[in-house]
Protein backbone atom coordinates (compact mmCIF):
# COMPACT_ATOMS: atom_id res chain seq x y z
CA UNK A 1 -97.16 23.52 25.08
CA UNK A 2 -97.23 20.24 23.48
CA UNK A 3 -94.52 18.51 21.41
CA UNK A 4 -94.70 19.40 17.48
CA UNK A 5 -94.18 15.54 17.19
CA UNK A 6 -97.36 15.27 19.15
CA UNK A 7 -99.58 17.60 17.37
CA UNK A 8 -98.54 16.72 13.77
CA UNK A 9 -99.78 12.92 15.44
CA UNK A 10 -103.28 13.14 14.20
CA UNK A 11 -102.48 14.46 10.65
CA UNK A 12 -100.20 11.80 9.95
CA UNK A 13 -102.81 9.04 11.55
CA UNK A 14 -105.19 10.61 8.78
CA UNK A 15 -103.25 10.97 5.85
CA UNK A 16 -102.05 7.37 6.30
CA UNK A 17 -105.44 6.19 6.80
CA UNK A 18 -106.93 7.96 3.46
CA UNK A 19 -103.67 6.93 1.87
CA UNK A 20 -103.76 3.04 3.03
CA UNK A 21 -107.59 2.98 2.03
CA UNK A 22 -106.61 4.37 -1.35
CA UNK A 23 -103.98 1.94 -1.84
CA UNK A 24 -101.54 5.03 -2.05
CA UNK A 25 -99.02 5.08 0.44
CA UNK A 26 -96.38 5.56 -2.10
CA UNK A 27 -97.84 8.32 -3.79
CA UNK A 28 -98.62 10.00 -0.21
CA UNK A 29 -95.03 9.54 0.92
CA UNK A 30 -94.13 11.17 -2.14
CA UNK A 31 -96.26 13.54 -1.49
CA UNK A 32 -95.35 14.66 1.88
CA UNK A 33 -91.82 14.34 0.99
CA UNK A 34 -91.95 17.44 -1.49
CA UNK A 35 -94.45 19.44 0.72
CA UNK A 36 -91.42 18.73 3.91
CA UNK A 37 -88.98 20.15 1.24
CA UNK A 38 -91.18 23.00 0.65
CA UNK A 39 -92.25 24.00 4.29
CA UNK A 40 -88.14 23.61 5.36
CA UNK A 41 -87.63 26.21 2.94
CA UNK A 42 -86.14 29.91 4.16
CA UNK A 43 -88.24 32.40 2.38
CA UNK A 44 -91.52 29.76 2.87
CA UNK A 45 -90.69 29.65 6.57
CA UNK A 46 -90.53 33.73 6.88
CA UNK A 47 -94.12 33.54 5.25
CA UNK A 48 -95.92 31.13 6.93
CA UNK A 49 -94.40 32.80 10.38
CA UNK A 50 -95.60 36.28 9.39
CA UNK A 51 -99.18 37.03 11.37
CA UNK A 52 -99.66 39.20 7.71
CA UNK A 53 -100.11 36.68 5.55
CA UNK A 54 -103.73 34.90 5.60
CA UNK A 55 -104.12 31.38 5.90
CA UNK A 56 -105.29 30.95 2.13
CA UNK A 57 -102.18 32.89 0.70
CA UNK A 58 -99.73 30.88 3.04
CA UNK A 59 -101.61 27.40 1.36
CA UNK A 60 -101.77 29.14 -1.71
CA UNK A 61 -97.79 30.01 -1.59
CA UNK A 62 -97.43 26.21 -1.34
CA UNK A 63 -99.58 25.14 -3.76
CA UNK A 64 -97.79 27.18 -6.73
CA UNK A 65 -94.81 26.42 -5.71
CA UNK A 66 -95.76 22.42 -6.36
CA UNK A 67 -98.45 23.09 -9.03
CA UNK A 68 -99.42 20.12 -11.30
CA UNK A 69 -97.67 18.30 -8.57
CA UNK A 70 -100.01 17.21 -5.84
CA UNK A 71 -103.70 15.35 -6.01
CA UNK A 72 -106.58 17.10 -4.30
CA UNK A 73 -106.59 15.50 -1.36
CA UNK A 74 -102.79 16.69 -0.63
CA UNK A 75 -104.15 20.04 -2.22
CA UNK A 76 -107.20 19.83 1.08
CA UNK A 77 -104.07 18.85 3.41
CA UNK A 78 -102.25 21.90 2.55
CA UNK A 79 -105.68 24.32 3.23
CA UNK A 80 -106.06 22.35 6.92
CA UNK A 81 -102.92 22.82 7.72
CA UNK A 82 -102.94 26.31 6.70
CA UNK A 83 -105.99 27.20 8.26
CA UNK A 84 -104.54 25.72 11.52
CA UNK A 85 -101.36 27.18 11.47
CA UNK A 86 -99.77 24.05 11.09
CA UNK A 87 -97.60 23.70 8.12
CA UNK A 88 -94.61 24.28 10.21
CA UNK A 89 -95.30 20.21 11.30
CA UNK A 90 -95.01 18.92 7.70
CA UNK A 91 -91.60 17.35 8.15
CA UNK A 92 -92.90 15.60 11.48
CA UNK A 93 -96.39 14.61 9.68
CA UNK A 94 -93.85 13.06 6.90
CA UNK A 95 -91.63 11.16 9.49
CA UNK A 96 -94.82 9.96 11.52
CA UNK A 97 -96.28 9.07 7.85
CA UNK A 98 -93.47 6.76 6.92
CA UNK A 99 -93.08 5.16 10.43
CA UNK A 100 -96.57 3.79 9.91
CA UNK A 101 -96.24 3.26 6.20
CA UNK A 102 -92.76 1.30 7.10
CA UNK A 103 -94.60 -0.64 9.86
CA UNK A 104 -97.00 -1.56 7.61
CA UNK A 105 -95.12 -2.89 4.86
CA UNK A 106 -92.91 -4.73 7.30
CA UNK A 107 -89.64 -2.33 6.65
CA UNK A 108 -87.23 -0.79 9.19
CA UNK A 109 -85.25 2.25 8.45
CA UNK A 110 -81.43 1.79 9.60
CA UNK A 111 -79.29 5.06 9.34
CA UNK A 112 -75.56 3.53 8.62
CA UNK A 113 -72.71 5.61 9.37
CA UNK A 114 -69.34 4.58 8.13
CA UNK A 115 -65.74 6.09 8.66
CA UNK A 116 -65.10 4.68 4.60
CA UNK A 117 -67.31 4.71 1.32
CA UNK A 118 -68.78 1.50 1.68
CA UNK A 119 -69.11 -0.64 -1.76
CA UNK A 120 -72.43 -1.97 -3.25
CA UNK A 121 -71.32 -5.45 -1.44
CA UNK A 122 -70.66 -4.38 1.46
CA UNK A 123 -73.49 -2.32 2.17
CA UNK A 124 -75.44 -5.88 1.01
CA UNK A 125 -74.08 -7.39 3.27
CA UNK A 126 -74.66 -5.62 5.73
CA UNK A 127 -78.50 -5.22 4.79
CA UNK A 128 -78.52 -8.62 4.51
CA UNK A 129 -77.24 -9.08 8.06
CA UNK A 130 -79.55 -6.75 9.72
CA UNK A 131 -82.62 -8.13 8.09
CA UNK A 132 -81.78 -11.18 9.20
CA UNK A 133 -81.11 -9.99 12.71
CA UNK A 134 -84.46 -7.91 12.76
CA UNK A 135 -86.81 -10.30 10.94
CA UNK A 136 -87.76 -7.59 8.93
CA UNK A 137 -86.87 -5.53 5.47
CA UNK A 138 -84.22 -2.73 6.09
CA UNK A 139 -84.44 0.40 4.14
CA UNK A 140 -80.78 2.02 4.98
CA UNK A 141 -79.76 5.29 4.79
CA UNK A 142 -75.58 5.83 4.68
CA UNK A 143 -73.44 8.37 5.89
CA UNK A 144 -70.17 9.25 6.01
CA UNK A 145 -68.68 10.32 9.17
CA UNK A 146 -64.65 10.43 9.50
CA UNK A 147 -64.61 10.50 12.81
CA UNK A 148 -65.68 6.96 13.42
CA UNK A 149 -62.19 6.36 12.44
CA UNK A 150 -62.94 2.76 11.07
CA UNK A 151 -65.89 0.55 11.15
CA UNK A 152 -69.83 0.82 11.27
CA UNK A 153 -72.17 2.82 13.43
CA UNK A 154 -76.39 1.58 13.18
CA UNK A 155 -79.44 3.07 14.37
CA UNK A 156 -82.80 1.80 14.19
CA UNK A 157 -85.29 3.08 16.03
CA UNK A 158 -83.96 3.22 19.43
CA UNK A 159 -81.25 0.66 19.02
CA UNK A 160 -77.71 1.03 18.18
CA UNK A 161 -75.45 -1.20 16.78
CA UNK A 162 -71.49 0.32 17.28
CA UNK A 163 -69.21 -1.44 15.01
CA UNK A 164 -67.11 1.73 14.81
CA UNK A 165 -63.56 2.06 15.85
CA UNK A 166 -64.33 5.42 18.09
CA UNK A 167 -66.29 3.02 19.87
CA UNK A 168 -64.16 0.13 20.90
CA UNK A 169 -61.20 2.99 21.48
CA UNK A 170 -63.81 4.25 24.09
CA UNK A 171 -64.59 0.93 25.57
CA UNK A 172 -60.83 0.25 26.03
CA UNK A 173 -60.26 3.53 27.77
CA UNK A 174 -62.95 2.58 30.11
CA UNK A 175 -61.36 -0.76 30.68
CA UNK A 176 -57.80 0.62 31.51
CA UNK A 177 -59.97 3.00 33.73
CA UNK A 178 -61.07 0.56 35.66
């Protein structure tokens, strides 16, 4: 069976592709964002599992829940999906969305974990830093993660940058290992 990542590919190549013609990737990624929410739901996910429930009263289901909320094309996404028995792939379609939104607009996503709060400077800096080291705008999301005992941990994309404590610790072991 394929990957869910690989089926929710051709939704996401659509959506973007209405949404960039439209001059509305914002309003798509917004979009997508509260339909992800929606579909990660508990009592959702129980419905759109059971073999019961049509595919109209599973898109339905979602479209009350965010009535007044989405335009008609998102409404028609919702129905395809449905009728496909695919809304279990709207977090993927989301995170395929925004990798080709991002690309688009020239922005990287960089998740930042941190063994400290970091303050408003810092974390400038350090956006600063990586934009300058990527040649590109960096959207950052920051965690908090105590066991990094001290310093920085980045990922983007497939890279890491480990600034963190845990991490030099390790490489020292290694060392005296040696």
């Amino acid at each position: 069976m394929a990957e869910p990542s690989t089926i929710a590919r051709p939704y996401a190549e659509a959506v973007f592709k209405l949404a960039d013609e439209a001059g509305k990737l914002h309003e798509w990624s917004t979009a997508l964002a509260m339909l992800a929410q929606v579909s990660e739901n508990d009592r959702v996910r129980a419905a759109m599992a059971d073999p019961d429930m049509s595919a109209p009263k599973v898109a339905g289901l979602f479209l009350s829940i965010l009535a007044g909320k989405l335009t008609g094309d998102a409404e028609n996404l919702v129905r395809v999906l449905a009728e496909n028995r695919r809304l279990e792939l709207l977090g993927d379609v989301r995170k395929q969305f925004e990798a080709l939104k991002n690309a688009r607009e020239g922005v990287i996503e960089a998740d930042v974990e941190t063994a400290f709060e970091l303050t408003d400077a810092q974390l400038a800096g350090l956006v600063s830093a990586l934009e300058k080291h990527t040649g590109r705008k960096v959207k950052t999301r920051v965690r908090l993660d105590k066991t990094l005992i001290g310093g920085v941990r980045v990922v983007m994309g497939d890279k890491v940058i480990d600034g963190s404590a845990r991490a030099q610790l390790g490489a020292l072991e290694s060392a005296l290992k040696a």
